[in-house]
N, C-alpha and C. Protein backbone atom coordinates (compact mmCIF):
# COMPACT_ATOMS: atom_id res chain seq x y z
N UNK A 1 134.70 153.14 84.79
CA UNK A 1 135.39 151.93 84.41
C UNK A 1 134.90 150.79 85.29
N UNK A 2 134.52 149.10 84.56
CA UNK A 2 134.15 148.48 85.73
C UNK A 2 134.95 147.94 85.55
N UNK A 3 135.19 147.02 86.97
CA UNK A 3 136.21 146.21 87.68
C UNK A 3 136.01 144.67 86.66
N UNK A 4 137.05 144.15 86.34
CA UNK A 4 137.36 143.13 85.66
C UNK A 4 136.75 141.86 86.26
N UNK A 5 136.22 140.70 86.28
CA UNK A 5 135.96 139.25 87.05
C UNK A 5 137.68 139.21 87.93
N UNK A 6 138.69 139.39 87.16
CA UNK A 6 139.97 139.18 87.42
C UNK A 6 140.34 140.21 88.73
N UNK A 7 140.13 141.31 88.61
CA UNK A 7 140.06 142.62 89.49
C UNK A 7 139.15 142.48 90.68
N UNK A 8 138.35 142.14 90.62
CA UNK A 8 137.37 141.22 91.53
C UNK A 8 137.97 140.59 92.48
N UNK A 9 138.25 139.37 91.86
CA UNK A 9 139.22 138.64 92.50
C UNK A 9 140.20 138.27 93.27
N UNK A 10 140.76 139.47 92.77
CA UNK A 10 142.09 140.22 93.50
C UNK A 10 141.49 140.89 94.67
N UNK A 11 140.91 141.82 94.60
CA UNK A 11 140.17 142.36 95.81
C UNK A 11 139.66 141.68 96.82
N UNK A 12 138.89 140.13 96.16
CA UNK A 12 139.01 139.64 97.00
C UNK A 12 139.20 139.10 97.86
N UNK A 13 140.49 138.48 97.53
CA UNK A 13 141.23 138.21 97.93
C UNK A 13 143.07 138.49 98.95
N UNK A 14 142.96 139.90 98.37
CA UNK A 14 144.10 140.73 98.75
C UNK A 14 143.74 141.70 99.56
N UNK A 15 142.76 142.89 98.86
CA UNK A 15 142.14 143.57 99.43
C UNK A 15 142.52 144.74 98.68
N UNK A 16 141.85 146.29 98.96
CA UNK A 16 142.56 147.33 98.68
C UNK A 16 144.67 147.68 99.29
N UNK A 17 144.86 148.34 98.34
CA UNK A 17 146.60 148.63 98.92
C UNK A 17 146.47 149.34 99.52
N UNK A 18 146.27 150.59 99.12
CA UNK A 18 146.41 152.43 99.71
C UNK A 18 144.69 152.34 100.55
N UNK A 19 145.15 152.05 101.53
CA UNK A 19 143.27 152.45 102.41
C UNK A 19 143.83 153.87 103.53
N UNK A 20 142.71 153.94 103.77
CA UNK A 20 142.61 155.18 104.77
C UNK A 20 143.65 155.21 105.58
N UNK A 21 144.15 154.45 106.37
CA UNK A 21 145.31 154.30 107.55
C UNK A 21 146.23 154.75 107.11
N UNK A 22 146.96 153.82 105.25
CA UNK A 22 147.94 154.25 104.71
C UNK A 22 148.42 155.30 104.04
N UNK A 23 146.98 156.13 103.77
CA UNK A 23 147.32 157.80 103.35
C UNK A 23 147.40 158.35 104.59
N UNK A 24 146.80 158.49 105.33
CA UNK A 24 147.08 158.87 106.65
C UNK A 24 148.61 158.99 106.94
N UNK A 25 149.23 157.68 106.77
CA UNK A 25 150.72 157.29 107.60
C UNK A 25 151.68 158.02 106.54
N UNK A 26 151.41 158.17 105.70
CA UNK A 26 151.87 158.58 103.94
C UNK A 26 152.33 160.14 104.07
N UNK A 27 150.85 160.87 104.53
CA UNK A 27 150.38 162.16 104.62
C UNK A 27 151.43 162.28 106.14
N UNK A 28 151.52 161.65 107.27
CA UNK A 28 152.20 162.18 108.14
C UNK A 28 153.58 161.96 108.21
N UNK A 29 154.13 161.49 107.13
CA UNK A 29 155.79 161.59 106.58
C UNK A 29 155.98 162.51 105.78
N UNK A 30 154.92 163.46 105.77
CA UNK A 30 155.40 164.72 104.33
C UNK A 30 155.03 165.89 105.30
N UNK A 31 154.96 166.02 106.78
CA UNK A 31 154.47 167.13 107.73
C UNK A 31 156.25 167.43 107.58
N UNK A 32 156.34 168.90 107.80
CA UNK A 32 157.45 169.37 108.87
C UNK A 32 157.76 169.24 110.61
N UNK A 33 158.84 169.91 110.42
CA UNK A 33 159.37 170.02 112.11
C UNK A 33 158.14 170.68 113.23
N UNK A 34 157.07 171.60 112.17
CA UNK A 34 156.20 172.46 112.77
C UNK A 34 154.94 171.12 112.91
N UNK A 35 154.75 170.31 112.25
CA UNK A 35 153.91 169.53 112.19
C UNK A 35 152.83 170.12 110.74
N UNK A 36 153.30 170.89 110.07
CA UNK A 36 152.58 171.35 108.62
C UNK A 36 152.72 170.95 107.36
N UNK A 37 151.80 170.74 106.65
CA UNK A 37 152.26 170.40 105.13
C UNK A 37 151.55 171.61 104.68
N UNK A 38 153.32 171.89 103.73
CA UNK A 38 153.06 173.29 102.75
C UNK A 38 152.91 173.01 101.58
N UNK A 39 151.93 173.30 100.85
CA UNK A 39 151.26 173.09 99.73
C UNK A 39 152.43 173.77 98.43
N UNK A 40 152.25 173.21 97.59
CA UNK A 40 153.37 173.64 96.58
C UNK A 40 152.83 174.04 95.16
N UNK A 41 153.21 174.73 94.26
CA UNK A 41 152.10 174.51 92.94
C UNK A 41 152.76 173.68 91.83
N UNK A 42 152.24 173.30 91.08
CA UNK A 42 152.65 172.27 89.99
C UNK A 42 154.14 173.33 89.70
N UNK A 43 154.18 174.09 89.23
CA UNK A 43 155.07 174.64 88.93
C UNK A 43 156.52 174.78 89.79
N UNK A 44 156.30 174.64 91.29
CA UNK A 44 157.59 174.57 92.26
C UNK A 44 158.11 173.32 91.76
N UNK A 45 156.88 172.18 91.90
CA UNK A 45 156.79 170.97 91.84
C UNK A 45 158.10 170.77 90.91
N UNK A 46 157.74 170.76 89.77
CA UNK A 46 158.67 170.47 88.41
C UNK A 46 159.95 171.48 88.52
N UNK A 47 159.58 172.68 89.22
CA UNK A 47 161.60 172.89 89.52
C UNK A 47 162.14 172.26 90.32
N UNK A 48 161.73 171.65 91.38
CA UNK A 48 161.98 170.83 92.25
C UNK A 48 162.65 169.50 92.14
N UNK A 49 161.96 168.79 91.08
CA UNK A 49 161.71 167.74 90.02
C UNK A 49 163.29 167.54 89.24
N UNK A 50 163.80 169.17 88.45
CA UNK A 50 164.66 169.10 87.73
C UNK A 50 165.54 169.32 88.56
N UNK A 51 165.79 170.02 89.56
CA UNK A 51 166.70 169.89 90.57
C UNK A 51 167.47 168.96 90.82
């Protein structure tokens, strides 16, 4: 997909949202008490979900 003149623009002006730092900071609010993230499968996911 290419980026729009408009999309452009924006970027250049704003910048990216989600950059490296912010998955980072993202990713270290979903660790446990152990400091681990436990992987889940789509399927926990959505009982989880309806919960």
């Amino acid at each position: 997909m290419e980026a729009t003149k408009y999309y452009r623009k924006y970027l250049r002006l704003y910048g990216p949202h989600f950059t490296k730092e912010l998955c980072d900071f993202a990713v270290s609010l979903m660790k446990d008490d152990k400091g681990e993230i436990t992987p889940i499968t789509k399927k926990q996911l959505e009982e989880k979900l309806k919960a």
